[in-house]
C-alpha atoms as a PDB file:
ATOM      1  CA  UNK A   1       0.000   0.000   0.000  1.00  0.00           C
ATOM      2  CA  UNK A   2       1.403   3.871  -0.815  1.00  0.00           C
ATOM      3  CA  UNK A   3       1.781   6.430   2.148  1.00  0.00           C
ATOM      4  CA  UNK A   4      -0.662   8.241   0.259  1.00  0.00           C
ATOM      5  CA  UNK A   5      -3.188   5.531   0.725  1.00  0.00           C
ATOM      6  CA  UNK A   6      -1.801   4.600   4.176  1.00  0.00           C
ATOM      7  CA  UNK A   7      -2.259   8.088   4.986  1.00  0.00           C
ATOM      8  CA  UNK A   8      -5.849   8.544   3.604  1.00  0.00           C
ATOM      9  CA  UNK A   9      -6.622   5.670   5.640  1.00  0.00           C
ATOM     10  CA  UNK A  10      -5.338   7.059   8.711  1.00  0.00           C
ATOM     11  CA  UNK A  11      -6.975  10.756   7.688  1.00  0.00           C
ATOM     12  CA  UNK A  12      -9.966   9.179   7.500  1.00  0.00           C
ATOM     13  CA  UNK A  13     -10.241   7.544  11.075  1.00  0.00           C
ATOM     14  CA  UNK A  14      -9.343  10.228  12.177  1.00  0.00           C
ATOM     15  CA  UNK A  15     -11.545  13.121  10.895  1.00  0.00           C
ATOM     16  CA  UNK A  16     -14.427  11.036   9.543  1.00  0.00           C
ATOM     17  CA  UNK A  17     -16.190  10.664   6.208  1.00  0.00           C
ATOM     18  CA  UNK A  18     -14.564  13.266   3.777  1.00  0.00           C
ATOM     19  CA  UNK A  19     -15.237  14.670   0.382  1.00  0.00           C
ATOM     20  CA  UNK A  20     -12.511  13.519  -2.132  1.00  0.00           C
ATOM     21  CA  UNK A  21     -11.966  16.985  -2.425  1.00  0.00           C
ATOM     22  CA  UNK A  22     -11.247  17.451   1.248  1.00  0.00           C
ATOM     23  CA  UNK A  23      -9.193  14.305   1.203  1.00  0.00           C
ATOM     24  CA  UNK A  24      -6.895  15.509  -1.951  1.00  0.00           C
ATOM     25  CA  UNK A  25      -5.725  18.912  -0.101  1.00  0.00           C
ATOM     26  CA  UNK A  26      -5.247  17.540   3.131  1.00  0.00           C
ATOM     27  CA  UNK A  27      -3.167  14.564   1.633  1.00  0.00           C
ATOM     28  CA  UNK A  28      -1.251  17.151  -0.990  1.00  0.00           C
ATOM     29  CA  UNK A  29      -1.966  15.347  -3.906  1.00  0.00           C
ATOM     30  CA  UNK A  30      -4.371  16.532  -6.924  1.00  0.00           C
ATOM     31  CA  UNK A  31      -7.954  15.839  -6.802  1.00  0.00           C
ATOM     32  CA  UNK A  32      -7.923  13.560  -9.978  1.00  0.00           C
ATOM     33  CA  UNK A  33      -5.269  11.148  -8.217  1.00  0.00           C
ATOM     34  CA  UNK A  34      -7.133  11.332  -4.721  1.00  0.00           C
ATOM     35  CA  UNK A  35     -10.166  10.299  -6.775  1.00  0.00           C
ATOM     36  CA  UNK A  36      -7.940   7.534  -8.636  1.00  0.00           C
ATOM     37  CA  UNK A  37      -6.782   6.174  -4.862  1.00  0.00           C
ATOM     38  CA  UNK A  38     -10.132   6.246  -3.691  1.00  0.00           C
ATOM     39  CA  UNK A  39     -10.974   3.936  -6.732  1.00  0.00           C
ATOM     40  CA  UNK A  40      -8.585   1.758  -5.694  1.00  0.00           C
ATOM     41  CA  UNK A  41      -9.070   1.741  -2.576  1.00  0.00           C
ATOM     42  CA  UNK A  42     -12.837   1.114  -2.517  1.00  0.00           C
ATOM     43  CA  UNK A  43     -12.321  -1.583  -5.083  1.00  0.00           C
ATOM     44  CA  UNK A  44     -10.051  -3.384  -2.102  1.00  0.00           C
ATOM     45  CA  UNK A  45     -13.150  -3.208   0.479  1.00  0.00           C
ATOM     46  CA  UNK A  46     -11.179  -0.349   2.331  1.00  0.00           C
ATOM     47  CA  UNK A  47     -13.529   2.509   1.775  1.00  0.00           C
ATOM     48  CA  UNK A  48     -17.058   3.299   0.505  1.00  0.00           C
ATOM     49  CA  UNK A  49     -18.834   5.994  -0.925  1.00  0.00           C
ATOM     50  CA  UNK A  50     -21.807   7.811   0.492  1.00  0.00           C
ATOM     51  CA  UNK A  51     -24.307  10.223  -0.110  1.00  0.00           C
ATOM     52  CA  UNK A  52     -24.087  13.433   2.595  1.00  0.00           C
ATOM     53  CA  UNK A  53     -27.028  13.866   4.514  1.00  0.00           C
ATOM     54  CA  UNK A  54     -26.469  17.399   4.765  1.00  0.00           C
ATOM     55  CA  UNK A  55     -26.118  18.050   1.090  1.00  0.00           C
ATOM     56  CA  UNK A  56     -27.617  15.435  -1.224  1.00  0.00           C
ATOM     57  CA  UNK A  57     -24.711  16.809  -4.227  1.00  0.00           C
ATOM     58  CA  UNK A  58     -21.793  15.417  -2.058  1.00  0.00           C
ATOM     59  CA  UNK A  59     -20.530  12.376  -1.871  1.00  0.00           C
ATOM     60  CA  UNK A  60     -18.166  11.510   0.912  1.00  0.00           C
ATOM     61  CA  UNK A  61     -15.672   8.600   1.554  1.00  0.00           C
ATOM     62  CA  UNK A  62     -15.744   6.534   4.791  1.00  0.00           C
ATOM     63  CA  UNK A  63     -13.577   3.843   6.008  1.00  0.00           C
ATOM     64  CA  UNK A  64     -15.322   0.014   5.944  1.00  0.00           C
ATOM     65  CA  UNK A  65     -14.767  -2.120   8.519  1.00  0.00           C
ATOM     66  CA  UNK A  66     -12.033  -3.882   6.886  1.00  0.00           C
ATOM     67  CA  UNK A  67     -10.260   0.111   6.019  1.00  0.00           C
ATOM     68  CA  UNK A  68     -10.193   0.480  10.015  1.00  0.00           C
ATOM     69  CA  UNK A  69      -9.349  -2.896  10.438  1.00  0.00           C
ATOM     70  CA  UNK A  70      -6.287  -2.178   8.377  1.00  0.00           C
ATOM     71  CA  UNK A  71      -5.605   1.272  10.654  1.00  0.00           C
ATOM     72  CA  UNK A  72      -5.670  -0.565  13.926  1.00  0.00           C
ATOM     73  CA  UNK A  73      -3.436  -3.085  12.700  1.00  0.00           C
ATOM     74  CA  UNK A  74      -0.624  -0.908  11.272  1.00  0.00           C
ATOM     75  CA  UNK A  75      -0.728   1.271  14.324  1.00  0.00           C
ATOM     76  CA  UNK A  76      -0.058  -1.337  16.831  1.00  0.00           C
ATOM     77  CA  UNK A  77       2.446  -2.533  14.521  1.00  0.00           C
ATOM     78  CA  UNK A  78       4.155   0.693  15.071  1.00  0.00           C
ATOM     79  CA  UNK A  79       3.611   0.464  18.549  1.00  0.00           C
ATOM     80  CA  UNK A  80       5.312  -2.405  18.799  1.00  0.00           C
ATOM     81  CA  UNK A  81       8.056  -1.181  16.691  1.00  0.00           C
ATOM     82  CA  UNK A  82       8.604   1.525  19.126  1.00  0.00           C
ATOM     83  CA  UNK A  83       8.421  -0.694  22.038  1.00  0.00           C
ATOM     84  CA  UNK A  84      11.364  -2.701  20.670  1.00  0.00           C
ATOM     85  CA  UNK A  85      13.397   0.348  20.004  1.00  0.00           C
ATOM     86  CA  UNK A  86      12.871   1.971  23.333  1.00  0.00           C
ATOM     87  CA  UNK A  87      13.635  -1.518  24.948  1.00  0.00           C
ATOM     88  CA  UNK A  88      17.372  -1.281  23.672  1.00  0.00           C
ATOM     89  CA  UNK A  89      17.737   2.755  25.204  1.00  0.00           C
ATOM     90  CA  UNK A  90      19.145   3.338  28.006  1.00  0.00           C
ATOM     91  CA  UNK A  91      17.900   4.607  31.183  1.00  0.00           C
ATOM     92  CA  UNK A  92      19.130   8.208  30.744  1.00  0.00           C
ATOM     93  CA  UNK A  93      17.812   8.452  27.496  1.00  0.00           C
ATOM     94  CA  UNK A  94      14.093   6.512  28.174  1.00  0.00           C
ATOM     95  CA  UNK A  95      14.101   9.575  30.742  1.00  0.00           C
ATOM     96  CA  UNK A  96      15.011  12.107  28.236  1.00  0.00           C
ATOM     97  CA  UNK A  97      11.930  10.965  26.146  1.00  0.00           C
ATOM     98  CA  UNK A  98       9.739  10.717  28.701  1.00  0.00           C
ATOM     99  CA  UNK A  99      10.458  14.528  29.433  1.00  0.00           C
ATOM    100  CA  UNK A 100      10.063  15.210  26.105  1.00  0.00           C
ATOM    101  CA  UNK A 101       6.687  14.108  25.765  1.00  0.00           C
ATOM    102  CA  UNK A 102       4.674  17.034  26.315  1.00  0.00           C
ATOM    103  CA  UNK A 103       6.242  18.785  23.545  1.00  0.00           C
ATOM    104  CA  UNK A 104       6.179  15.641  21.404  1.00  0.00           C
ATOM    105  CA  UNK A 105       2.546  15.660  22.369  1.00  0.00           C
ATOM    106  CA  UNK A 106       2.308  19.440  21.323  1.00  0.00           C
ATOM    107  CA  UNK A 107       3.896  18.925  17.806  1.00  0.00           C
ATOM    108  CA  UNK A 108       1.798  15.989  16.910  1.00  0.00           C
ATOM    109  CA  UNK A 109      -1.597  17.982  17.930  1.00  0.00           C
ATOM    110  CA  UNK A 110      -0.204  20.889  15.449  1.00  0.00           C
ATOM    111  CA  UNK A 111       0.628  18.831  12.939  1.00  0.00           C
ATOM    112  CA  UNK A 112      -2.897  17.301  13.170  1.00  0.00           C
ATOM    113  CA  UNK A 113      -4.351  20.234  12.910  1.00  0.00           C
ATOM    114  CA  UNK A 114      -2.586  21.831   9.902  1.00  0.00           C
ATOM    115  CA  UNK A 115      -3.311  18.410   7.968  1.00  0.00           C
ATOM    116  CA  UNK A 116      -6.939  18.056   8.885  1.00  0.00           C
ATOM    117  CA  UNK A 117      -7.202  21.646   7.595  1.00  0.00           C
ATOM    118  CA  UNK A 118     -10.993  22.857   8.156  1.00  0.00           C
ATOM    119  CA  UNK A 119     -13.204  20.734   8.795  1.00  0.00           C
ATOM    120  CA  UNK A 120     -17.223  19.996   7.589  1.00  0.00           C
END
């Protein structure tokens, strides 16, 4: 799977059902190749399309069960991954992370924020 599609994945469990608009500019790619990967994508059982509620024109992409599926699984993979790397730190430097996480904390929260971009 791409980062882009990784990352749509992730944007989506996120945020919530997007429009593939949405979707392209907070993933930085054009709106023609978001609506290429969402193709894709839905064609894998990841995602779906649905009508808006709010605004019968849109159409907005949500995760399936098996896209979240997919999420969970490739974050605890990465939690794990960490877990093994901070296992082989020492005890000075397991302390210097642990002080850094408020401002790790911080950074991910704006970096969040500036992705999501605004939101419906």
């Amino acid at each position: 799977m791409s980062l882009t599609s990784a990352a749509t994945l992730a944007t989506l469990a996120r945020t919530g059902p997007r429009r593939i608009t949405d979707l392209a500019a907070v993933e930085g790619v054009t709106q023609p190749a978001m609506t290429a990967l969402v193709r894709v994508m839905e064609e894998s059982g990841l995602v779906e399309r649905r009508g808006d509620a709010a605004d019968r024109r849109v159409t907005l992409v949500c995760l399936t069960e098996a896209g979240a599926a997919y999420v969970r699984t490739r974050h605890q993979a990465g939690v794990h991954a960490f877990e093994r790397l901070i296992g082989e730190l020492t005890g000075d430097e397991v302390e210097a992370l642990v002080a850094a996480l408020p401002a790790l904390k911080h950074l991910a929260e704006l970096e969040s924020q500036d992705r999501e971009g605004p939101k419906r």
